[in-house]
N, C-alpha and C. Protein backbone atom coordinates (compact mmCIF):
# COMPACT_ATOMS: atom_id res chain seq x y z
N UNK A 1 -16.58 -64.78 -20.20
CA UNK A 1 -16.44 -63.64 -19.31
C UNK A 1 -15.70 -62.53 -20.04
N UNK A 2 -16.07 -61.28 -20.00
CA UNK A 2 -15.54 -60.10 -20.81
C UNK A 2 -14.03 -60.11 -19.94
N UNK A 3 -12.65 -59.80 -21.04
CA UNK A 3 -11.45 -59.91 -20.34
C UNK A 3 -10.69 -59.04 -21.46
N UNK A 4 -9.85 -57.90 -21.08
CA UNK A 4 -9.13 -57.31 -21.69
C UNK A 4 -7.48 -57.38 -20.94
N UNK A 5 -7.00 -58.06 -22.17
CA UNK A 5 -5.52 -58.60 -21.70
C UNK A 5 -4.95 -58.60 -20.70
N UNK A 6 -5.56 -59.69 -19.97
CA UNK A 6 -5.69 -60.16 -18.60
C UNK A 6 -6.68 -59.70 -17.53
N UNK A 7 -6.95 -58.52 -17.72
CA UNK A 7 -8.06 -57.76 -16.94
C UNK A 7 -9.15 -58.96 -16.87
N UNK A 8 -9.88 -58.97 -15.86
CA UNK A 8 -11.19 -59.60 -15.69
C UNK A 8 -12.27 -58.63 -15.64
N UNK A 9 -13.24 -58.29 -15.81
CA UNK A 9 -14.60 -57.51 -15.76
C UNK A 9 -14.50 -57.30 -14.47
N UNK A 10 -14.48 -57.44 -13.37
CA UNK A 10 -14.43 -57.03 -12.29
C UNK A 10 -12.84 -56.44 -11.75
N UNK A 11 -12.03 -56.57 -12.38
CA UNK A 11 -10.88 -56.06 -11.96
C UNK A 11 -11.08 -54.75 -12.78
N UNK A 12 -11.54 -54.26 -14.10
CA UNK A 12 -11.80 -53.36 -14.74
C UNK A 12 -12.72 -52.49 -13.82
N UNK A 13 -13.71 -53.13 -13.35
CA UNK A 13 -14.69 -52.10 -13.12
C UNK A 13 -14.18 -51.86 -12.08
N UNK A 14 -13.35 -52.54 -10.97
CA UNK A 14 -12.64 -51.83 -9.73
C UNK A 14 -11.66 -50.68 -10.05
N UNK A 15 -10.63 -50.82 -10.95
CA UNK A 15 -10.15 -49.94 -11.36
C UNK A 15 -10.90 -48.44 -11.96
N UNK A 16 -11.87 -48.67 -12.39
CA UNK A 16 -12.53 -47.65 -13.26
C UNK A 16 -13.65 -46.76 -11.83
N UNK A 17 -13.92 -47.49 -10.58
CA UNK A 17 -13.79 -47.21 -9.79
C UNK A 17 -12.94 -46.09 -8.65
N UNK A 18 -11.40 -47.06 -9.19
CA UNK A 18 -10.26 -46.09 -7.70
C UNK A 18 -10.22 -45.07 -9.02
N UNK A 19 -10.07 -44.85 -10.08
CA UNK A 19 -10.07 -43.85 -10.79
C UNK A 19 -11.23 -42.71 -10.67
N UNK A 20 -12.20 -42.97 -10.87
CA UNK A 20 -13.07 -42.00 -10.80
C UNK A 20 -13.10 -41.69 -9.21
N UNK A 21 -12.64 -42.11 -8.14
CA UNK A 21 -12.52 -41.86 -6.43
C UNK A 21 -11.67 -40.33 -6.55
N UNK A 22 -10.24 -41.39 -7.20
CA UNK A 22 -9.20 -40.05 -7.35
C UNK A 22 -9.33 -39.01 -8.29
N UNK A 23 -10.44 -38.91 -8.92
CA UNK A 23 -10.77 -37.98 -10.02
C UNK A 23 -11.12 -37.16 -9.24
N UNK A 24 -12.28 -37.70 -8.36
CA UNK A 24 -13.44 -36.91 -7.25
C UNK A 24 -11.93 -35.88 -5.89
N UNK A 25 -11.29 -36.26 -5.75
CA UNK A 25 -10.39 -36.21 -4.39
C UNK A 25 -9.73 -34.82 -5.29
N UNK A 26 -9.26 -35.22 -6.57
CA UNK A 26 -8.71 -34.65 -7.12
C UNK A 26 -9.15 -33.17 -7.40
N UNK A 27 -10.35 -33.27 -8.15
CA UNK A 27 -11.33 -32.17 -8.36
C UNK A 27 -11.64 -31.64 -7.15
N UNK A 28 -11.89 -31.92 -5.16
CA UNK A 28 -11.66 -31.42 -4.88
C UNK A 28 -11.10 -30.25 -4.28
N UNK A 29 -9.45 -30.99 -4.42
CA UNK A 29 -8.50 -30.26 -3.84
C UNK A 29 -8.23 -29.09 -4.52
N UNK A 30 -8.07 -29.38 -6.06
CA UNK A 30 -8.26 -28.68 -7.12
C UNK A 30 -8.93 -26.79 -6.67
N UNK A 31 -10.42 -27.22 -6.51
CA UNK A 31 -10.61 -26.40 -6.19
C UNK A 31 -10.89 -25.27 -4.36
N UNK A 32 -10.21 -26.33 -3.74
CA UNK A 32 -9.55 -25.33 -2.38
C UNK A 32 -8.61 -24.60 -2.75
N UNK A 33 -7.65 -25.05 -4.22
CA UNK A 33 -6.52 -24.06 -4.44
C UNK A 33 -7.06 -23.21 -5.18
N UNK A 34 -7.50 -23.23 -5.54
CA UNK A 34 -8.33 -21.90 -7.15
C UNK A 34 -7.60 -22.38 -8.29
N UNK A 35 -7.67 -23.59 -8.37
CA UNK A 35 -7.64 -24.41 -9.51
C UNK A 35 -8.67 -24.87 -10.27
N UNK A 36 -8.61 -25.18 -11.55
CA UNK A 36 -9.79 -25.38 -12.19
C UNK A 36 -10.06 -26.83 -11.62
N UNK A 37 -11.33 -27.36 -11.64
CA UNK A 37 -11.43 -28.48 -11.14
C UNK A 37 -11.79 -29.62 -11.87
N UNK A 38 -12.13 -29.29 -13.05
CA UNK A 38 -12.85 -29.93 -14.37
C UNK A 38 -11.07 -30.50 -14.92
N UNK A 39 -10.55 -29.58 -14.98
CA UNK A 39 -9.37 -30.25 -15.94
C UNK A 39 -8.33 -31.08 -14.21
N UNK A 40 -8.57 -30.68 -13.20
CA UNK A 40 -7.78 -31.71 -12.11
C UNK A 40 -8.80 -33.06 -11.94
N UNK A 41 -9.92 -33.18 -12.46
CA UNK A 41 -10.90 -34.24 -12.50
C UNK A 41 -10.32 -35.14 -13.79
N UNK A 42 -10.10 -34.74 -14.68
CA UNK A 42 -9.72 -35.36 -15.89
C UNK A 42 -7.81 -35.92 -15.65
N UNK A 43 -7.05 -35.10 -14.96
CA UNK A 43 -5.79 -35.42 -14.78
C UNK A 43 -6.39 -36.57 -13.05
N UNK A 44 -6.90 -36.67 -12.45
CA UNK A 44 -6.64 -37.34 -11.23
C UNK A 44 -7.51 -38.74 -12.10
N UNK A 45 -8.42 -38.68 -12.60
CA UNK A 45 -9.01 -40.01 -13.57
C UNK A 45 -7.74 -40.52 -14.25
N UNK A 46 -7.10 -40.02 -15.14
CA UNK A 46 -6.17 -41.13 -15.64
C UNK A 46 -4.75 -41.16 -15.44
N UNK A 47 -4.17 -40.34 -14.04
CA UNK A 47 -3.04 -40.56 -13.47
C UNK A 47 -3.18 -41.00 -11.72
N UNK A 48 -4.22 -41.00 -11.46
CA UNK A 48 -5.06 -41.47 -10.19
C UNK A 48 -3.91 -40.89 -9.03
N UNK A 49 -3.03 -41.84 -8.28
CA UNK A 49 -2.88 -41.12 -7.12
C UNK A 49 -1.50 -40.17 -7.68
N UNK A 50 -1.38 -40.09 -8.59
CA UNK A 50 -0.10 -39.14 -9.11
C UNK A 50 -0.92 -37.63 -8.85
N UNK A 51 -2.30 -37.49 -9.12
CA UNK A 51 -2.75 -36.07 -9.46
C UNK A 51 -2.98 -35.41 -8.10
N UNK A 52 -3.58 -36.53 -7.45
CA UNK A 52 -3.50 -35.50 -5.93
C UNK A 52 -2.18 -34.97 -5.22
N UNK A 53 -1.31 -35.94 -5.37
CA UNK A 53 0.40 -35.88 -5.28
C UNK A 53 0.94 -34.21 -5.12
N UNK A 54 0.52 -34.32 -7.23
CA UNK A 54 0.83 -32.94 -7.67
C UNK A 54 0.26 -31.86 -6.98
N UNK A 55 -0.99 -32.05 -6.75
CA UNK A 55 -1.29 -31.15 -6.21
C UNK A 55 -1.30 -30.94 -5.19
N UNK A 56 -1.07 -31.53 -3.88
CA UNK A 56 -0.03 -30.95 -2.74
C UNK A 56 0.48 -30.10 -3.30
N UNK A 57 1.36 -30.23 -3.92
CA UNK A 57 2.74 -29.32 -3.89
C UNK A 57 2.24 -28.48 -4.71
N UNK A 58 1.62 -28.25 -5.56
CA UNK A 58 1.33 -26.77 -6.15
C UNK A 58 0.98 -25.83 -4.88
N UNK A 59 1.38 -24.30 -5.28
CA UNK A 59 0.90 -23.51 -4.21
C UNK A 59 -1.00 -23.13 -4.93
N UNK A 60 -1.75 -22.75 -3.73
CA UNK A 60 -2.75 -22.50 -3.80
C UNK A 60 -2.50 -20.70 -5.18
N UNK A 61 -3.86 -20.96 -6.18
CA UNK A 61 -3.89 -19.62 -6.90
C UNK A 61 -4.69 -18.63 -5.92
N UNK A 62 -4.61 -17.17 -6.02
CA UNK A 62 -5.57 -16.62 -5.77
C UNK A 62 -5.93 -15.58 -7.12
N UNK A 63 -6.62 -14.73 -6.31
CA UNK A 63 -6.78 -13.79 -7.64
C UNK A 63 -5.66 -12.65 -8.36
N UNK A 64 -4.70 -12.68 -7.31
CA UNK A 64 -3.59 -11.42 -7.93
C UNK A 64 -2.62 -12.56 -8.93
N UNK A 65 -2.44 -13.72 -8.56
CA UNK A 65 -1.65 -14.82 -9.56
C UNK A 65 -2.84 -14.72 -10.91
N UNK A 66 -4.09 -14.91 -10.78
CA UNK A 66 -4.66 -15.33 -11.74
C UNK A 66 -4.54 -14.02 -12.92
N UNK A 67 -4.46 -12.93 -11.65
CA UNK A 67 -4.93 -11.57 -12.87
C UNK A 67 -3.31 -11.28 -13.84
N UNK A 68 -2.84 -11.77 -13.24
CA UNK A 68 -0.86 -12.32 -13.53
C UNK A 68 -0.89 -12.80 -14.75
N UNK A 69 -1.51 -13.52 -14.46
CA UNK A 69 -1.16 -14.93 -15.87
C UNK A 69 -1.91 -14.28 -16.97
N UNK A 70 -3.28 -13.37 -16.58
CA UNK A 70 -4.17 -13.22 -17.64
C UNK A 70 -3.43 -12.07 -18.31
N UNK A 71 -2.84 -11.16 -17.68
CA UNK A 71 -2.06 -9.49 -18.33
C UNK A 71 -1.36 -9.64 -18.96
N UNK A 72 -0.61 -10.81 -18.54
CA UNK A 72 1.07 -11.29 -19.34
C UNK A 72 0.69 -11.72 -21.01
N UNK A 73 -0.72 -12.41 -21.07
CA UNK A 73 -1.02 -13.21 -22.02
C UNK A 73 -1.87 -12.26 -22.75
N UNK A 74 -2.26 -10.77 -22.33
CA UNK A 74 -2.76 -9.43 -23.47
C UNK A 74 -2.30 -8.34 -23.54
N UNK A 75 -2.44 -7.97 -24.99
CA UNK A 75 -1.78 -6.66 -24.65
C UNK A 75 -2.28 -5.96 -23.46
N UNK A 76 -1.58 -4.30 -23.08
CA UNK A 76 -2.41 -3.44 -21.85
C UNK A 76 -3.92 -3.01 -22.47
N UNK A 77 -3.86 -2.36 -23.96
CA UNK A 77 -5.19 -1.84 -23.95
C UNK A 77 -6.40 -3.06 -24.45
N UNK A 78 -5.88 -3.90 -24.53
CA UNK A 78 -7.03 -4.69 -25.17
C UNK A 78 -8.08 -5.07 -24.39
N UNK A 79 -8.31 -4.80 -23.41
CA UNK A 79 -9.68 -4.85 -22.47
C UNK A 79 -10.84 -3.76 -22.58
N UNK A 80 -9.81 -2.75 -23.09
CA UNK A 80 -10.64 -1.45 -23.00
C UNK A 80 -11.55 -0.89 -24.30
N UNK A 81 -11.10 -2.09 -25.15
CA UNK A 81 -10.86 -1.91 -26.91
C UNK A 81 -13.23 -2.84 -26.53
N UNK A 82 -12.88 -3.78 -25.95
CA UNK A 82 -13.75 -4.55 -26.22
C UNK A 82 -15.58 -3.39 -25.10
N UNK A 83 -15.31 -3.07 -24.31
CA UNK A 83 -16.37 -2.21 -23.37
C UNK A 83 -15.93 -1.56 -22.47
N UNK A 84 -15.49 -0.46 -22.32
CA UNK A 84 -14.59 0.45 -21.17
C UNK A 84 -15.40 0.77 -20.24
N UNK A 85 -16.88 0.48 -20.13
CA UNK A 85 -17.25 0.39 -19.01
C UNK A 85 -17.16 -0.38 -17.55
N UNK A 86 -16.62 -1.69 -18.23
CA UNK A 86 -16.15 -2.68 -16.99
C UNK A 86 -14.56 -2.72 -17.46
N UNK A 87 -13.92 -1.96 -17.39
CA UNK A 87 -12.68 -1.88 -17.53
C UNK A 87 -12.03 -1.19 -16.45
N UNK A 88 -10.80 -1.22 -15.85
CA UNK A 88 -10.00 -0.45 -15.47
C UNK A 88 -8.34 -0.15 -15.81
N UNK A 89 -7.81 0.64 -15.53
CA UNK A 89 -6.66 0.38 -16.48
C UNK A 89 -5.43 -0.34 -15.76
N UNK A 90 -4.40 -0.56 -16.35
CA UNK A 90 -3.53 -1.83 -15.94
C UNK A 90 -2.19 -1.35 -15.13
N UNK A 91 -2.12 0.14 -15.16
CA UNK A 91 -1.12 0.87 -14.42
C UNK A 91 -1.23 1.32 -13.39
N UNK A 92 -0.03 1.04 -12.30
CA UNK A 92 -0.59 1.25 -11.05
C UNK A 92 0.20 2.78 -10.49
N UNK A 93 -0.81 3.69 -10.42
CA UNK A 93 -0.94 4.85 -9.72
C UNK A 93 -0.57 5.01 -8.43
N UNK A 94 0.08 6.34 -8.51
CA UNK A 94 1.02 6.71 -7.17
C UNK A 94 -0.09 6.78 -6.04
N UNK A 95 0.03 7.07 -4.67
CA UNK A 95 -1.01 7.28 -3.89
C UNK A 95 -1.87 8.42 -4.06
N UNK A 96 -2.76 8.91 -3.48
CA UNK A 96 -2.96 10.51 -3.53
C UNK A 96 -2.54 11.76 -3.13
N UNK A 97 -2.80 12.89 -3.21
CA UNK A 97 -1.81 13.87 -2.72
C UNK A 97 -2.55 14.63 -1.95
N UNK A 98 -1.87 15.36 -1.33
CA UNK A 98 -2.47 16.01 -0.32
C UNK A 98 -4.07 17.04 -0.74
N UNK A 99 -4.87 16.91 0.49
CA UNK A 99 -6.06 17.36 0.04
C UNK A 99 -6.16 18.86 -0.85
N UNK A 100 -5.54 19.76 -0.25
CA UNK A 100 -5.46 21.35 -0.80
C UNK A 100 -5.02 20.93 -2.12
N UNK A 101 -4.80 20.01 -3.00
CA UNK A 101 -4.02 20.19 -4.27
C UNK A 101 -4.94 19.39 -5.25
N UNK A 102 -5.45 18.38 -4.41
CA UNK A 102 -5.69 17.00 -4.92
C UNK A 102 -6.41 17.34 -6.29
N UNK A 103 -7.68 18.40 -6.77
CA UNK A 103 -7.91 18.09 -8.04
C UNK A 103 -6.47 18.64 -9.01
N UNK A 104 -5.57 19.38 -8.83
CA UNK A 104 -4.59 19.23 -9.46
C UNK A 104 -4.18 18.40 -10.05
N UNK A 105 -3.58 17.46 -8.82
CA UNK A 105 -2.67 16.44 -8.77
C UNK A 105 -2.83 14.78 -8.87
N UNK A 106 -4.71 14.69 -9.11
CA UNK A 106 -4.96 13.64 -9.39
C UNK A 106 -4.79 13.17 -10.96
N UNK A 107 -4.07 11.80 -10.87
CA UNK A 107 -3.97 11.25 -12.38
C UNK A 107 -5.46 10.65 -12.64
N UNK A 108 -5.74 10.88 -14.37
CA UNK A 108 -6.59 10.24 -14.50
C UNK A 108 -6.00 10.09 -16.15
N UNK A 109 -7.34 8.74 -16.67
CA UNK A 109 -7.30 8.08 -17.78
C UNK A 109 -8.37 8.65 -18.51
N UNK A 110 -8.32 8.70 -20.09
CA UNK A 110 -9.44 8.49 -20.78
C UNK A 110 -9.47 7.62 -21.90
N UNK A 111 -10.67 7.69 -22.51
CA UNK A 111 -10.63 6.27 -24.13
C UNK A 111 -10.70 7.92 -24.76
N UNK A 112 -9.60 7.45 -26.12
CA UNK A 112 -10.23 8.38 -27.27
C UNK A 112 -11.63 8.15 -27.91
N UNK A 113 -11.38 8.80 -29.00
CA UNK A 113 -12.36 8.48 -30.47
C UNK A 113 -12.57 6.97 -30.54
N UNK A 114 -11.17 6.59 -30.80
CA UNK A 114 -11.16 4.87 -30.99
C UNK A 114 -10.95 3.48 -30.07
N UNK A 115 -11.70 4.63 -29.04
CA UNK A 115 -11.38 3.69 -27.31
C UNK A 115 -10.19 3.35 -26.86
N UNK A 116 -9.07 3.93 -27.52
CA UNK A 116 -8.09 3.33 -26.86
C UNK A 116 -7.56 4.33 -25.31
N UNK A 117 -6.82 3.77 -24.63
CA UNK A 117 -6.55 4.43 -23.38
C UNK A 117 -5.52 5.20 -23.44
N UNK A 118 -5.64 6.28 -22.50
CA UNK A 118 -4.33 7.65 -23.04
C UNK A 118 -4.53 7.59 -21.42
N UNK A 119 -3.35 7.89 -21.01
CA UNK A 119 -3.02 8.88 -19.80
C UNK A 119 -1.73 8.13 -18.98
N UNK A 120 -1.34 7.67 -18.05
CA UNK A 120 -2.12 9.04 -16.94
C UNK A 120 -1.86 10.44 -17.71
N UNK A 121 -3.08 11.47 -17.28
CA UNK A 121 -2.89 12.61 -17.47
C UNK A 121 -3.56 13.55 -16.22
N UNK A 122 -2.89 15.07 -16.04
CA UNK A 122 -4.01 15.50 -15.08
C UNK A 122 -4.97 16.70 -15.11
N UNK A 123 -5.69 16.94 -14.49
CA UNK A 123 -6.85 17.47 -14.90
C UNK A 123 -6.47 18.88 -15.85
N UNK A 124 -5.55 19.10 -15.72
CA UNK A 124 -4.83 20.64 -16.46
C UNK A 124 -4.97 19.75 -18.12
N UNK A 125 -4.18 18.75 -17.92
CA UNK A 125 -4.19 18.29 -19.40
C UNK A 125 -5.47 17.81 -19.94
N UNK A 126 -6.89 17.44 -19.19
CA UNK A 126 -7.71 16.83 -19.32
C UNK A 126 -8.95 18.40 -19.83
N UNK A 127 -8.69 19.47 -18.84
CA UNK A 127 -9.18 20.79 -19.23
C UNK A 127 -8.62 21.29 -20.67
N UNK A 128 -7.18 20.79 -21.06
CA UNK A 128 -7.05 21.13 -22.30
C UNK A 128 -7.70 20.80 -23.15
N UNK A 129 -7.84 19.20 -23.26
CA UNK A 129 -8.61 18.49 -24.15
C UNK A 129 -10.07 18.83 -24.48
N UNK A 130 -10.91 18.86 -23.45
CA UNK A 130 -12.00 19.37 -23.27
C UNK A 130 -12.16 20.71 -23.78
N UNK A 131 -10.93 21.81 -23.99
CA UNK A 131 -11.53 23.07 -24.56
C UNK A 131 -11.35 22.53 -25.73
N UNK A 132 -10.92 21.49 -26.40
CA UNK A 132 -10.65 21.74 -27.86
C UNK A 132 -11.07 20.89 -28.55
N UNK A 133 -12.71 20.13 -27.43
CA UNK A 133 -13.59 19.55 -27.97
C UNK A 133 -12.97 18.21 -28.29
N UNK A 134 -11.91 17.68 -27.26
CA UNK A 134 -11.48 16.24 -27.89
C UNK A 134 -11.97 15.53 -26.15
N UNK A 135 -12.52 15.92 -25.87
CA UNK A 135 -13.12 15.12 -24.68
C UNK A 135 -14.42 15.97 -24.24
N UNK A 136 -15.47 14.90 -24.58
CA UNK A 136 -16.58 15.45 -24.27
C UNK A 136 -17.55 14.55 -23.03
N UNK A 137 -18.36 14.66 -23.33
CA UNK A 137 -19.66 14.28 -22.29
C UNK A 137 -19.83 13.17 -22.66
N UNK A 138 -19.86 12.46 -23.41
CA UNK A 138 -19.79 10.95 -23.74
C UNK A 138 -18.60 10.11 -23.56
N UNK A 139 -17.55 11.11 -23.52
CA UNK A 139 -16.20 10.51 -23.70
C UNK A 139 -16.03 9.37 -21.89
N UNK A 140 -15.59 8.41 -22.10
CA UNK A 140 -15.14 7.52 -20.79
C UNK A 140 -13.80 8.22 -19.82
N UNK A 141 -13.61 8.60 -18.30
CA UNK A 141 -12.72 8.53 -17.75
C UNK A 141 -12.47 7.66 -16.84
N UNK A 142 -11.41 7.15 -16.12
CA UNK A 142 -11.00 6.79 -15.01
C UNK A 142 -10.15 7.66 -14.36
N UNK A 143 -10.05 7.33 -12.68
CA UNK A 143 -9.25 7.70 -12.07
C UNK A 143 -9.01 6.54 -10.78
N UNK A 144 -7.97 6.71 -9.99
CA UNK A 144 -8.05 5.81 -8.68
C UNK A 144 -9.46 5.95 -8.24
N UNK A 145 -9.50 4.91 -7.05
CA UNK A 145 -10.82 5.18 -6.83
C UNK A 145 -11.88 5.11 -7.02
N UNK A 146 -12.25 4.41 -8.30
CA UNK A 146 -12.95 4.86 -9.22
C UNK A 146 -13.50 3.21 -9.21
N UNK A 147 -14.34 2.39 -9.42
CA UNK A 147 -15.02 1.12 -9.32
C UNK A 147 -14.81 0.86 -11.27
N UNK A 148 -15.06 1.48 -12.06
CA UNK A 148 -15.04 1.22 -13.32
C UNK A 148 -15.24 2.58 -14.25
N UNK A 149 -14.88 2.24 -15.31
CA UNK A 149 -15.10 3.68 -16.36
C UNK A 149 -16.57 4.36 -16.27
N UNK A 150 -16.44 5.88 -16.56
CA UNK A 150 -17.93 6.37 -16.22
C UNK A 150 -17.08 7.79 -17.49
N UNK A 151 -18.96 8.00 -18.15
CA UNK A 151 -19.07 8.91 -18.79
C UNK A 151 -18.76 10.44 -18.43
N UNK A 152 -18.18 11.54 -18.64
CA UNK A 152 -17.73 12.76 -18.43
C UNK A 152 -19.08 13.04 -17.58
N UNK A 153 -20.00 12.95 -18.36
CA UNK A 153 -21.89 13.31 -17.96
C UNK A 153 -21.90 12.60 -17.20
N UNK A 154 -21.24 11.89 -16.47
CA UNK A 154 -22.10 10.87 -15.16
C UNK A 154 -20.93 11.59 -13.90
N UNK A 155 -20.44 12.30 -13.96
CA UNK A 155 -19.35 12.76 -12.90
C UNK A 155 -19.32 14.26 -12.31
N UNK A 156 -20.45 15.11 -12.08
CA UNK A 156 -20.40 16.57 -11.57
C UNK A 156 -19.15 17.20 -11.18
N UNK A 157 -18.49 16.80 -10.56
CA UNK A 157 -17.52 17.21 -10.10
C UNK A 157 -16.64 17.38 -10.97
N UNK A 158 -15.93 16.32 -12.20
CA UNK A 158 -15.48 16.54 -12.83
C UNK A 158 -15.99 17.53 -14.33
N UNK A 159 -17.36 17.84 -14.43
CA UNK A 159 -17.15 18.33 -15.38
C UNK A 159 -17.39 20.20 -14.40
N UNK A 160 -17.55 20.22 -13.22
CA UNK A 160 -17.41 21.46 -12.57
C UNK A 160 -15.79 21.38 -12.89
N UNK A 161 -14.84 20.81 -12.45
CA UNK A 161 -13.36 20.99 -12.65
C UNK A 161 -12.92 21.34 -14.31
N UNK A 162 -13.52 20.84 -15.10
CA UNK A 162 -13.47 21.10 -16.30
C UNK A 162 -13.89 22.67 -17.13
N UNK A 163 -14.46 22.92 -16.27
CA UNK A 163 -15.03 24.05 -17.07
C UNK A 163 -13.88 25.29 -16.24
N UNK A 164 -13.38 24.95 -15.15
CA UNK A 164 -12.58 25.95 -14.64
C UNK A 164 -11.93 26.57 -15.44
N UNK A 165 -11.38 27.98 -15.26
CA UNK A 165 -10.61 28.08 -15.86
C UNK A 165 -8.95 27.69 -15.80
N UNK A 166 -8.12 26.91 -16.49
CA UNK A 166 -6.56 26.54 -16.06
C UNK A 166 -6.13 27.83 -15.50
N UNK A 167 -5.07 27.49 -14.66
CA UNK A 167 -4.21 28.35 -14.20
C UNK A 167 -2.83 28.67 -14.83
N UNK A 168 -2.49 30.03 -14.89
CA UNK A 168 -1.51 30.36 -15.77
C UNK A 168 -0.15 29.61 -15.31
């Protein structure tokens, strides 16, 4: 009869059993918290009822913890370095200002030459740039509001604000 130091073949395969149960329970719960569930499948398999344990007591992740852990662990511009189109930037902006002012007084972002992110800046400083040919129609902005980076040329409004003339 197959026997590993003392184990019997059927005491093995019961065990290999409540293990893979609590793997399953595990991987679960795992993911009601926004936990990965692949690596709580692998911890509830070979610590069995210890892993569900643990995980009681962890608090559930959501997405503002997750986006936490991920910022801490990159620099700020390095998201923007890789496609600034699905990017947004990592600083959080005051509310808005009152309507009569608002293209004034709205902050916005851009990528240079070498994609990296400059601002906040506001449209006075953004009209500067633009007369002196360092922000053009290809160039990427953000602002609040804004779902993801968009080309100067994809925004009317802003390049009507752009061409204004600044105020003294």
């Amino acid at each position: 009869m197959f026997q590993i130091e003392g184990f019997t073949g059927p005491q093995l395969f019961f065990s290999f059993i409540v293990s893979t149960l609590f793997a399953f329970i595990s991987a679960y719960y795992a993911e009601k918290k926004g936990r990965s569930s692949l690596v709580w499948f692998v911890l509830g398999f070979l610590f069995t009822f210890i892993a569900p344990i643990a995980l009681y007591f962890l608090s559930p992740m959501n997405e503002e913890t997750e986006n936490l852990k991920t910022s801490k662990n990159n620099e700020p511009s390095s998201p923007f370095k890789s496609d600034p189109t699905f990017a947004s930037p990592q600083t959080i902006l005051p509310p808005p200002f009152k309507e009569e002012n608002k293209d004034e007084n709205v902050l916005w972002f851009y990528l240079d030459q070498e994609h990296q992110q400059i601002g906040p800046v506001s449209i006075i400083a953004l009209r500067d740039l633009w007369n002196r040919g360092l922000l053009e129609l290809n160039s990427y902005v953000w602002t609040e509001g804004m779902q993801k980076w968009e080309k100067v040329d994809q925004l009317p409004d802003l390049k009507i604000a752009l061409n204004k003339p600044s105020p003294l």
